[in-house]
Protein backbone atom coordinates (compact mmCIF):
# COMPACT_ATOMS: atom_id res chain seq x y z
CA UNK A 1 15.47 6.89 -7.71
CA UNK A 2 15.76 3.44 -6.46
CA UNK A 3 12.92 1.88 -3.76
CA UNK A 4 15.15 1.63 -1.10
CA UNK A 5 13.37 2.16 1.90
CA UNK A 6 16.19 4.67 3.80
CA UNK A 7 15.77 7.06 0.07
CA UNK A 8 11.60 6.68 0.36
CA UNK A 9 11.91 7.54 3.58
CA UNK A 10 14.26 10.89 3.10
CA UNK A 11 11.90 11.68 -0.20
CA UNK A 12 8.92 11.64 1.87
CA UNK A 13 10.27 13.53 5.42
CA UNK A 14 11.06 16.35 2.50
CA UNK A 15 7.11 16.62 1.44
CA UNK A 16 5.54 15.76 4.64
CA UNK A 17 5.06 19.88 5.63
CA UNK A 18 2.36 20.39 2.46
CA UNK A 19 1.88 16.74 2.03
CA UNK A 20 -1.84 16.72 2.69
CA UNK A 21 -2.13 20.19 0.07
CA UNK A 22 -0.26 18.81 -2.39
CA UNK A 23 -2.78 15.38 -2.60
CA UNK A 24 -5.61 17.69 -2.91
CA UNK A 25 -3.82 20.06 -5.35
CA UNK A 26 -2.47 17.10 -7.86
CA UNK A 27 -5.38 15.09 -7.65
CA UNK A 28 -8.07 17.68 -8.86
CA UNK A 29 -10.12 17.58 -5.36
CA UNK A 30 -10.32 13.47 -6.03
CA UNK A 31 -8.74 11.68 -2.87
CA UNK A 32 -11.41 12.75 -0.38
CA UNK A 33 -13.33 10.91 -2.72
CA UNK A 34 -10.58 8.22 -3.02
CA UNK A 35 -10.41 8.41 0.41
CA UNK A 36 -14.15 7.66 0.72
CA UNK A 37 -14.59 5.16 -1.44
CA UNK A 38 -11.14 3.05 0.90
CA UNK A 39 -13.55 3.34 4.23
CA UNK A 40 -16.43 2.28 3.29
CA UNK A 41 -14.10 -1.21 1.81
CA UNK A 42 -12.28 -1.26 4.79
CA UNK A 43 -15.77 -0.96 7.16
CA UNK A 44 -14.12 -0.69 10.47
CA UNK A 45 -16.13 -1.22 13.09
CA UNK A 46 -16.21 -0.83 17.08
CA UNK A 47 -13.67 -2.83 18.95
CA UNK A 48 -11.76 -3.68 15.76
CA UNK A 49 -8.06 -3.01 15.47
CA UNK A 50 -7.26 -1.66 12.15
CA UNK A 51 -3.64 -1.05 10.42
CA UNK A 52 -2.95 1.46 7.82
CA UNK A 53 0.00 0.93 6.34
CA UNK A 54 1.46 4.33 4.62
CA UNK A 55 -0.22 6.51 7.05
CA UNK A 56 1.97 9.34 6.16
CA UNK A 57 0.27 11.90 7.97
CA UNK A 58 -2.76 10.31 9.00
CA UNK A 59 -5.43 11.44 6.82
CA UNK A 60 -7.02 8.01 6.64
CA UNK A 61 -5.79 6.96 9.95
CA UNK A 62 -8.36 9.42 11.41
CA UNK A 63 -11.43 8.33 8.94
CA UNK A 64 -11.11 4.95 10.02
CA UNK A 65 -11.03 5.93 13.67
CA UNK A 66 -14.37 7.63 13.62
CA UNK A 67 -15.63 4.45 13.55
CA UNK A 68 -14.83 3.46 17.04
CA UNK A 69 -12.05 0.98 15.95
CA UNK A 70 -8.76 1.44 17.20
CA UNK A 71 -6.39 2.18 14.53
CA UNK A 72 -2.17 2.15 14.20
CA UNK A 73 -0.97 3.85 11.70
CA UNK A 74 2.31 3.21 10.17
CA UNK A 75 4.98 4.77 8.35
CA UNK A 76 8.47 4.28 6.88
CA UNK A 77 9.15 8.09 7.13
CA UNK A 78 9.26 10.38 10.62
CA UNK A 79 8.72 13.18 8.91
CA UNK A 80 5.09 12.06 7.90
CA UNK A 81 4.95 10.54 11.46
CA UNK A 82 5.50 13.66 13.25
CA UNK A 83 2.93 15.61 11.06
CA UNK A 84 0.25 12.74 11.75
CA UNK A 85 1.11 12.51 15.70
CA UNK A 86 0.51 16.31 15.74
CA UNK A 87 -3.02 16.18 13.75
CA UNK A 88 -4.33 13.12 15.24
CA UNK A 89 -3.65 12.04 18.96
CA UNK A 90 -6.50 9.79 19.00
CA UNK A 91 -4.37 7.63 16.61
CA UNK A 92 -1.18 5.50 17.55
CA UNK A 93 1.66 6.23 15.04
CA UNK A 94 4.87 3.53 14.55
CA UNK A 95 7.92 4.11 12.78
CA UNK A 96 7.91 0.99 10.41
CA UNK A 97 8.64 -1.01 7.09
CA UNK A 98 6.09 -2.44 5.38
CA UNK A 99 7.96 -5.35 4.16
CA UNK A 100 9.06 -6.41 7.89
CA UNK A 101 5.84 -5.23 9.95
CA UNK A 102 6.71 -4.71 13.68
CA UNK A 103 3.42 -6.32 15.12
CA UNK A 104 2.61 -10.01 15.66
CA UNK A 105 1.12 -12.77 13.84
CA UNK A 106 -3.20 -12.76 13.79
CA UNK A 107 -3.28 -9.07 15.24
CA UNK A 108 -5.59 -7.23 13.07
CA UNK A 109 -8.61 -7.32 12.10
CA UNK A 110 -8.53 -5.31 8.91
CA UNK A 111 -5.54 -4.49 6.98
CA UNK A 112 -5.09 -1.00 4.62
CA UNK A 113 -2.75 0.40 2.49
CA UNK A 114 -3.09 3.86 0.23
CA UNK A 115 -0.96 5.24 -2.46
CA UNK A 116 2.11 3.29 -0.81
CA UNK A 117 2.37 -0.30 -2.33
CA UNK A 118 4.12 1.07 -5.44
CA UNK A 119 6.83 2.81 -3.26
CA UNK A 120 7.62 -0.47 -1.26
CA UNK A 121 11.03 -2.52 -2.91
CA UNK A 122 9.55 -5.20 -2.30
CA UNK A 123 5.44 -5.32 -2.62
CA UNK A 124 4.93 -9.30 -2.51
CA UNK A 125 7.29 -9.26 0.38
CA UNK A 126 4.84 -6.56 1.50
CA UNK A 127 1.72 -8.40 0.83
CA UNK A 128 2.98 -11.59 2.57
CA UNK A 129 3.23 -9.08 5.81
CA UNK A 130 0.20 -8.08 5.57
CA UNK A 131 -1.49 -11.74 4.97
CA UNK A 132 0.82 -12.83 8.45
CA UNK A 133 -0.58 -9.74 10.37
CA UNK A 134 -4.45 -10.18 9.37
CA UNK A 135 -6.33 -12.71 11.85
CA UNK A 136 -8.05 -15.59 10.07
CA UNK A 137 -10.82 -13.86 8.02
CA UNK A 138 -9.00 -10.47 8.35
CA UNK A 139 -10.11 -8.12 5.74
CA UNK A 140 -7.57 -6.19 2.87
CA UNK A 141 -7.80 -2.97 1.04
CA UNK A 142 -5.66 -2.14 -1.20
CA UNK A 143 -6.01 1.40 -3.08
CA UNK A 144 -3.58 2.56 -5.15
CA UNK A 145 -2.60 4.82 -8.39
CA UNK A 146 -3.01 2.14 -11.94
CA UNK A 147 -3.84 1.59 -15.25
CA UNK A 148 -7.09 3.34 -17.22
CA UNK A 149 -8.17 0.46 -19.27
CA UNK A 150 -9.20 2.82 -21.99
CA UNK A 151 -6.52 3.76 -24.36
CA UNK A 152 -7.66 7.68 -24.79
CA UNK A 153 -8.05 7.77 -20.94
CA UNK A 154 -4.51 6.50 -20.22
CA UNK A 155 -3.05 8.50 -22.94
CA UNK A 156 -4.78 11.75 -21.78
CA UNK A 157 -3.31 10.57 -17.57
CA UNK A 158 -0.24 9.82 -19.04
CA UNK A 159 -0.14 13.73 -20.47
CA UNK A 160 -1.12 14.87 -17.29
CA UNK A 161 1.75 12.98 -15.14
CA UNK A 162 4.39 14.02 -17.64
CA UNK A 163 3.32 17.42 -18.57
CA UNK A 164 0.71 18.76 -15.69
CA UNK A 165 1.88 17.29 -12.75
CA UNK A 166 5.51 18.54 -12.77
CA UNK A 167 4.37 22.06 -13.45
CA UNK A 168 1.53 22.55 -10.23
CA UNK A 169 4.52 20.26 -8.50
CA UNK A 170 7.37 22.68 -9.55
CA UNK A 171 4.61 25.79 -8.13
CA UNK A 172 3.30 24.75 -4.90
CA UNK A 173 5.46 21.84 -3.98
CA UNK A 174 8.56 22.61 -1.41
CA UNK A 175 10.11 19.10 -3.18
CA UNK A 176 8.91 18.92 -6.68
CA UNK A 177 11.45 16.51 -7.57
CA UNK A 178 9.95 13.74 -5.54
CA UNK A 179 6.90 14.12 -7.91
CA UNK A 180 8.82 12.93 -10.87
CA UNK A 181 9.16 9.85 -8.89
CA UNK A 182 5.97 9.97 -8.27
CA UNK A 183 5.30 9.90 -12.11
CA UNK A 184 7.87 6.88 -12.61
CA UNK A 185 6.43 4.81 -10.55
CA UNK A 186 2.53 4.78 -11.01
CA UNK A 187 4.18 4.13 -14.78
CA UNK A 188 5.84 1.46 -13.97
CA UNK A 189 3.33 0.13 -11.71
CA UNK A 190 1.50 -2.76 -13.14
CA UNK A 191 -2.21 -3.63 -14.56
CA UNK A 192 -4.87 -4.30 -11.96
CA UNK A 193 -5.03 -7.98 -12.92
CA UNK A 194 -1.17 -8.20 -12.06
CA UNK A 195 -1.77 -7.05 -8.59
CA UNK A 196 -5.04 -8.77 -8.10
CA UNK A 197 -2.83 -12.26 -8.73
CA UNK A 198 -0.27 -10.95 -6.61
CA UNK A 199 -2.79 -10.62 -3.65
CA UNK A 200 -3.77 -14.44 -4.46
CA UNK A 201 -0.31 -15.84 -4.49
CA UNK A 202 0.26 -14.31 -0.88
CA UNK A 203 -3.12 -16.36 0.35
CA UNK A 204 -6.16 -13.94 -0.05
CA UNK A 205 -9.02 -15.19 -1.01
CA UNK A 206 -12.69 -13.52 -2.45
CA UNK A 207 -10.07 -11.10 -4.17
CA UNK A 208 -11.74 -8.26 -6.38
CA UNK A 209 -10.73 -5.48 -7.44
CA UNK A 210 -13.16 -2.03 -8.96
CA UNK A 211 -11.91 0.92 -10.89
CA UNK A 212 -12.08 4.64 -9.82
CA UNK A 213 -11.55 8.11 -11.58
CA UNK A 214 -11.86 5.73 -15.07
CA UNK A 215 -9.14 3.52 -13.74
CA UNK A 216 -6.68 6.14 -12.92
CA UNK A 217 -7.22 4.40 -9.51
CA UNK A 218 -8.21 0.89 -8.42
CA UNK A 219 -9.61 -0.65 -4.65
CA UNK A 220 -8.41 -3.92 -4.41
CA UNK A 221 -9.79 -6.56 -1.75
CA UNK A 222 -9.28 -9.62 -0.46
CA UNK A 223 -9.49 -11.88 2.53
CA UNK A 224 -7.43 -14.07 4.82
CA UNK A 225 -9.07 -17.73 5.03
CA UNK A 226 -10.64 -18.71 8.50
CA UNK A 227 -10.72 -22.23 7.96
CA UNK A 228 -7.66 -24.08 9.64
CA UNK A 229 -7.25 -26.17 6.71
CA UNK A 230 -7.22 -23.39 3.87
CA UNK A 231 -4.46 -22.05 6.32
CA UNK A 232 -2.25 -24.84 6.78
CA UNK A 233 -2.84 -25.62 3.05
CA UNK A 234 -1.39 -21.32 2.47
CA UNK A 235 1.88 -22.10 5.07
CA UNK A 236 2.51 -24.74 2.90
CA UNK A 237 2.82 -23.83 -0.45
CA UNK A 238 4.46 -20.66 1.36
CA UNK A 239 7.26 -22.57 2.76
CA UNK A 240 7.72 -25.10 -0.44
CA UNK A 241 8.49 -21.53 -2.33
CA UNK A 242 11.12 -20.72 0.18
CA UNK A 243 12.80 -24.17 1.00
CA UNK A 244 15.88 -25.34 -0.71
CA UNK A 245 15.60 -28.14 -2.59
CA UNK A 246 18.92 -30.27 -2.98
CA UNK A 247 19.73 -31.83 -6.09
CA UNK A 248 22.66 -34.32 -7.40
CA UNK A 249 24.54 -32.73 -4.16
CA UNK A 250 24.00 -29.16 -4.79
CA UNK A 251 21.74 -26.45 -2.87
CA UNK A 252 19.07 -24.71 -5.65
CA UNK A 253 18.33 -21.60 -4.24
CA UNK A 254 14.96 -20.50 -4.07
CA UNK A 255 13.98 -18.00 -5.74
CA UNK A 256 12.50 -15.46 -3.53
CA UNK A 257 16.34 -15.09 -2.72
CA UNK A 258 17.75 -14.99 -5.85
CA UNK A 259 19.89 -11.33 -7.08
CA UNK A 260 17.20 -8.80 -8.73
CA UNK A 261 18.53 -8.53 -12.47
């Protein structure tokens, strides 16, 4: 399946009903842990507005609220939307793409994202969303599904996704073929260094990243600069990437819009 966001969305309004189960179930009891571990990076505190991108149905959403911070959740599928508006009223829920965020420039104070970067088309495009929506000095978290830097490790969580997973899926899951796409694309997700320079190329700064589960999960962090001139210097290099650049009476385009091979 293709990563276009109208076919995410339809995979994910399928699962939504035993979403929350089926993270439990296929995880071996790990993402409350998971979970946990994404908090206590994101530290929310009183008064601070918080986004979690990929709220699905809210799960984190509602940790980070117990903080005191006001948190919006949002989503690319209504499906997980209306299971997350049902759970959690003490949470605003909006309908949106993560690659064109529907909330203004310098809004939040902490930016999060779980188990969702992977599904976006686009995840620079994604990234460079959630850079615009941080306010200088904004905070990151990143936690997704990677790469066990140990080669019996992977091997052994590359048995599980391929021979385990499809069977508990095929069991308990009303959708199990969304959990082969689930298996292609932690696969073809890249190495934890790869993402950590993709989080630098969109602005962040103090990036870092720290394994979990052995690697079969990593938290990745980083920051939006507060001074003015580490921004302007960010907007740019941005807009140099973007700009056309004639030559000999020709337009190059750039390549952020060149066709995907």
């Amino acid at each position: 399946m293709d990563k276009e966001p109208d076919e995410v969305a339809d995979m994910f309004d399928g699962v939504a009903k035993r979403y929350d189960f089926m993270n439990n179930l296929l995880s071996g009891g790990n993402a409350p842990l998971w979970r946990f571990a994404t908090v206590k990076a994101v530290d929310p505190q009183p008064g601070e507005r918080v986004l979690d991108i990929a709220a699905g149905t809210g799960t984190s959403s509602a940790s980070f609220a117990r903080s005191g911070a006001t948190v919006v959740g949002v989503d690319i599928s209504e499906g997980m939307l209306e299971e997350a508006r049902r759970k959690h009223q003490n949470v605003e829920f909006v309908l949106g793409d993560a690659e064109k965020l529907p909330f203004h420039t310098d809004e939040f104070d902490a930016v999060t994202i779980s188990f969702g970067l992977r599904n976006v088309n686009d995840p620079r495009k994604a990234l460079d969303e959630m850079y615009r929506v941080l306010k200088p000095g904004g905070r990151l978290v990143i936690c997704e599904f990677s790469r066990p830097p140990l080669a019996i490790t992977r091997a052994g969580y590359f048995a599980y996704l391929k021979y385990v997973m499809p069977t508990l899926a095929s069991a308990a899951s009303s959708n199990p073929e969304a959990y082969s796409y689930l298996e292609e694309t932690i696969k073809n997700w890249p190495e934890q260094g790869t993402l950590s320079q993709w989080i630098r190329a969109a602005g962040f700064t103090r990036v870092a990243y720290r394994n979990l589960t052995a690697g079969v999960v990593a938290l990745h962090r980083g920051r939006k600069p507060q001074d003015a001139t580490v921004l302007a210097s960010v907007e740019r290099r941005k807009d140099a990437m973007t700009r056309p650049v004639p030559i000999q009476g020709t337009t190059v385009i750039p390549a952020t819009e060149l066709p995907k091979p």
